[in-house]
C-alpha atoms as a PDB file:
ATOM      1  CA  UNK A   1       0.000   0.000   0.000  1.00  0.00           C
ATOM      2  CA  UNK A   2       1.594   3.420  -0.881  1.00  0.00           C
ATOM      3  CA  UNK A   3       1.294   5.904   1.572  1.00  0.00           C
ATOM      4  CA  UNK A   4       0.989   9.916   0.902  1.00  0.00           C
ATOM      5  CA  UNK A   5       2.399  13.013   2.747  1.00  0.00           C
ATOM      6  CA  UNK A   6       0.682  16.298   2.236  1.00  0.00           C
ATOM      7  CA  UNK A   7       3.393  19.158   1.580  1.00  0.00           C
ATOM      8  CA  UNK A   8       1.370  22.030   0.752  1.00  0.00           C
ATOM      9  CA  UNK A   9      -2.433  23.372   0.657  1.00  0.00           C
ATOM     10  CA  UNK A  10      -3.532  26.359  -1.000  1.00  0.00           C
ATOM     11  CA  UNK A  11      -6.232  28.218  -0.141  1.00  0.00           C
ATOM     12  CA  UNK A  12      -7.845  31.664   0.746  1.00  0.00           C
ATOM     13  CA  UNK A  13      -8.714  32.494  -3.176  1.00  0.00           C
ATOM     14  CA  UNK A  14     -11.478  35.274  -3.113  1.00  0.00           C
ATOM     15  CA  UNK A  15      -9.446  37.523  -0.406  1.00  0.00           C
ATOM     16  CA  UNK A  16     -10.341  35.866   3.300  1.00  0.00           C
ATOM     17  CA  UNK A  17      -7.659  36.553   4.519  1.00  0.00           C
ATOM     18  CA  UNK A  18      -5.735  38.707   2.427  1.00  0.00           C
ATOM     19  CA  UNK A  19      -6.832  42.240   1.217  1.00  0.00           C
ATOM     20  CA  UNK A  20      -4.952  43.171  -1.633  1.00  0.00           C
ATOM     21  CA  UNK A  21      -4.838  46.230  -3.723  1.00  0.00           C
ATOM     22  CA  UNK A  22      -3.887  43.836  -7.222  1.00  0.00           C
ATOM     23  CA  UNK A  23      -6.532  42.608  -9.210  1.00  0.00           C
ATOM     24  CA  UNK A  24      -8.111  39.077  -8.770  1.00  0.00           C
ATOM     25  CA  UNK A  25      -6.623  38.245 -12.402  1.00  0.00           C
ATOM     26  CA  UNK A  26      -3.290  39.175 -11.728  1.00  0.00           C
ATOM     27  CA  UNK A  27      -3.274  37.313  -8.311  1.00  0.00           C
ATOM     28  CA  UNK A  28      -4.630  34.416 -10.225  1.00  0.00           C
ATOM     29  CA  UNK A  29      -2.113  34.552 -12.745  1.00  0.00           C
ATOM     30  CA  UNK A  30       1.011  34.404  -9.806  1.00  0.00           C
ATOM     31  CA  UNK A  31      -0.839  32.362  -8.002  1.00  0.00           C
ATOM     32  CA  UNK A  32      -1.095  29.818 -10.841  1.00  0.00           C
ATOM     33  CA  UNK A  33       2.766  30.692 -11.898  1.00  0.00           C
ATOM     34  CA  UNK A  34       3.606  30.236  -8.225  1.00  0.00           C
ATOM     35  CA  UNK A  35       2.544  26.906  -7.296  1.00  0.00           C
ATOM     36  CA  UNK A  36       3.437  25.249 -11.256  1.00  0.00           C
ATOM     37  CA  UNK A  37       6.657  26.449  -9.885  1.00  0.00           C
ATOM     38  CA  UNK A  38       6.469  24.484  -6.436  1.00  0.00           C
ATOM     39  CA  UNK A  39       5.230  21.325  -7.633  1.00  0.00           C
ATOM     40  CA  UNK A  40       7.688  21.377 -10.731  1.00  0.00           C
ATOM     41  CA  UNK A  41      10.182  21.497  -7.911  1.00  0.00           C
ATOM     42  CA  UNK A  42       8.822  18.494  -6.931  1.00  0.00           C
ATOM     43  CA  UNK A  43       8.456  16.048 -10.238  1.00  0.00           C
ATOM     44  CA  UNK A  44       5.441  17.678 -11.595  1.00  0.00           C
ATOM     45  CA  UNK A  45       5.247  16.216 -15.293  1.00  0.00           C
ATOM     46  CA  UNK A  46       2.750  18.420 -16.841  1.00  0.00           C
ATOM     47  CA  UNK A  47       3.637  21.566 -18.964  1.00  0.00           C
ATOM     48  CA  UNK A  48       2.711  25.208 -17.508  1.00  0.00           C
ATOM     49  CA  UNK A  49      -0.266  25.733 -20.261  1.00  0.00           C
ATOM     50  CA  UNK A  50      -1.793  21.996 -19.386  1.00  0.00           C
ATOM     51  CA  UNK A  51      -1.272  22.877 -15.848  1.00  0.00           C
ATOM     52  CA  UNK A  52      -2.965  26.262 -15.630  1.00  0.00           C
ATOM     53  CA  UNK A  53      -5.712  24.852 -18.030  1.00  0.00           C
ATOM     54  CA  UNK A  54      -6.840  22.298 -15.338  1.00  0.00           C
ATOM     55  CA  UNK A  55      -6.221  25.038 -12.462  1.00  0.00           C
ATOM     56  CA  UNK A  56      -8.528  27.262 -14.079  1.00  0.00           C
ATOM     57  CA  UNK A  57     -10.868  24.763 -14.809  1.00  0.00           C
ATOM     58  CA  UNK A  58     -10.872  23.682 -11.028  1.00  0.00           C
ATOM     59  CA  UNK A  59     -11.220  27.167  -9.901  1.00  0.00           C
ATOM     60  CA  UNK A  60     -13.906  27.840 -11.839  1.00  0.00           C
ATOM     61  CA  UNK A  61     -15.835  24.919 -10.472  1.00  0.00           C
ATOM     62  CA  UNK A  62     -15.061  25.605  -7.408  1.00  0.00           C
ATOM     63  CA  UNK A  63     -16.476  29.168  -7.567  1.00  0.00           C
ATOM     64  CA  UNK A  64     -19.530  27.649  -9.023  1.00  0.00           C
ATOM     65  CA  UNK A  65     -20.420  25.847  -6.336  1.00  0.00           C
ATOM     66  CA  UNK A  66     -19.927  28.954  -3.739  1.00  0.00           C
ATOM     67  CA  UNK A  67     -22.312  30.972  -6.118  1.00  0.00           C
ATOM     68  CA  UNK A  68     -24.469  28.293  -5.062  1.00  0.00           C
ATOM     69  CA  UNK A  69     -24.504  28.318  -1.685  1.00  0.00           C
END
């Protein structure tokens, strides 16, 4: 049985916690740049473009749902 570790949660997209005075795209955008960086670090396969296509696509479910609810 393989086992898995957790090394790093993102989170607080839509300004919790953070108040910024750059716009939601351009956070976005580093944000997305950002973590393809940290989990390329790591062994991530996928190119940048088929990365932030699936990131964007998960975001935008994601915000979807909290329109919701």
């Amino acid at each position: 049985m393989a086992s898995s570790v957790i090394q790093a949660v993102s989170f607080d997209f839509g300004g919790t916690l953070v108040q910024t005075k750059k716009s939601w795209p351009e956070i976005r955008r580093e944000g997305t740049k950002a973590t393809y960086i940290f989990l390329k670090k790591r062994r991530l396969k996928q190119r940048f473009e088929d990365y932030a296509t699936v990131n964007k696509k998960v975001f935008m479910r994601y915000a979807e749902i909290g329109d919701r609810g």
